[in-house]
Protein backbone atom coordinates (compact mmCIF):
# COMPACT_ATOMS: atom_id res chain seq x y z
CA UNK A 1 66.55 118.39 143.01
CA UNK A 2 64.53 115.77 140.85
CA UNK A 3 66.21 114.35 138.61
CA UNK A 4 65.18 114.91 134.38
CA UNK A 5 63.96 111.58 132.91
CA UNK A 6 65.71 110.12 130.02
CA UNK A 7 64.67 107.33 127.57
CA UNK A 8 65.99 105.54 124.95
CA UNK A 9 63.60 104.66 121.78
CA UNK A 10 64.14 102.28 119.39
CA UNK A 11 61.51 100.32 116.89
CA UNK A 12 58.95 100.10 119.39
CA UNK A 13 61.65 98.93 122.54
CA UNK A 14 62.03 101.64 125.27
CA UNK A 15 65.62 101.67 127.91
CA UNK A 16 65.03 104.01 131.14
CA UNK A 17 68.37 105.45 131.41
CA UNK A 18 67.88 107.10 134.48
CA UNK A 19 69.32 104.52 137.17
CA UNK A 20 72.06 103.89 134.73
CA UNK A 21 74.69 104.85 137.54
CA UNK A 22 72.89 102.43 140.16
CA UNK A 23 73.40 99.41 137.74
CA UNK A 24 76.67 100.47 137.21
CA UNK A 25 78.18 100.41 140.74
CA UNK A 26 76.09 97.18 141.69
CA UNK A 27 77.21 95.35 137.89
CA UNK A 28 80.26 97.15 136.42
CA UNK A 29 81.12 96.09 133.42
CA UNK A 30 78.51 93.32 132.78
CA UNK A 31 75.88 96.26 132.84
CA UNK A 32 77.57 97.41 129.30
CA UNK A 33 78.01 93.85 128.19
CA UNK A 34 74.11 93.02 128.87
CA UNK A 35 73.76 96.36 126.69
CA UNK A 36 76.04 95.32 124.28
CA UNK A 37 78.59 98.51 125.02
CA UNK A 38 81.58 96.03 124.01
CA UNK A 39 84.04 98.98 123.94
CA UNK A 40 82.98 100.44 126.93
CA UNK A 41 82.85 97.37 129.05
CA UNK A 42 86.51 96.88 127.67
CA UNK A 43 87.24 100.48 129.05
CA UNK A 44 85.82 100.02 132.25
CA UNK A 45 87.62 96.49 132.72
CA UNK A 46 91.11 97.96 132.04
CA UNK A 47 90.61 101.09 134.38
CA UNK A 48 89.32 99.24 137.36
CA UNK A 49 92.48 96.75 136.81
CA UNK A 50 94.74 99.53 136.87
CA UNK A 51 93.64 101.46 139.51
CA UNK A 52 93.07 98.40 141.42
CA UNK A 53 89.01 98.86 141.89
CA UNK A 54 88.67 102.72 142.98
CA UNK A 55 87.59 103.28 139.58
CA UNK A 56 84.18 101.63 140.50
CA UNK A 57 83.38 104.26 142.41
CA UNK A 58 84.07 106.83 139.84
CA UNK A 59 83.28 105.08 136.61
CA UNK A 60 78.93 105.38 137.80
CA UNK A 61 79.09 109.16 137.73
CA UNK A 62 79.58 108.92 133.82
CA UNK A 63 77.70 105.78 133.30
CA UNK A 64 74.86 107.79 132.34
CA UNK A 65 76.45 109.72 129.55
CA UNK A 66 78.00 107.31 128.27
CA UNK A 67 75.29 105.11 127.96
CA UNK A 68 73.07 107.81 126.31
CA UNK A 69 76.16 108.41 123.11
CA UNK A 70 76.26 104.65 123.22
CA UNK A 71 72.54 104.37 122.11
CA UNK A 72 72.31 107.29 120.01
CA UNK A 73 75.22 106.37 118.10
CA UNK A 74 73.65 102.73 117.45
CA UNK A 75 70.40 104.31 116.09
CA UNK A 76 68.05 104.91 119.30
CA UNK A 77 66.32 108.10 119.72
CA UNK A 78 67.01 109.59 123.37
CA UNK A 79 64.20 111.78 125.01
CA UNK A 80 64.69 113.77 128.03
CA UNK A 81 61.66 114.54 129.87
């Protein structure tokens, strides 16, 4: 199964948001810092401290939906394609 590709628009810059999960495992939270996803990099800190890491195994499955709210609440037009 391919997988759909999604981009994020915005004043003439363009994201690729489909290895969002990739980044995710390999960065964690500085991945959402570099995109300036304060709250969610604060999220992801506070999970992986509590559940002592698992959580970075789990937390790239939503990475990608999470990103894509995250940019269309801040204005960016998301196309899937």
């Amino acid at each position: 199964m391919k997988m759909k590709k999604m981009t994020a628009t915005k004043e003439g810059e363009t994201k690729n948001l489909n290895y969002v999960w990739l980044w995710c495992m390999i960065f964690g939270m500085w991945y959402f810092l570099y995109n300036s996803a304060w709250k969610w990099a604060l999220i992801y800190t506070l999970i992986f401290l509590v559940t002592l890491g698992y959580s970075a195994f789990l937390f790239p499955f939503f990475a990608r939906s999470i990103m894509r709210k995250h940019f269309e609440s801040d204005g960016w037009v998301v196309h899937h394609e």
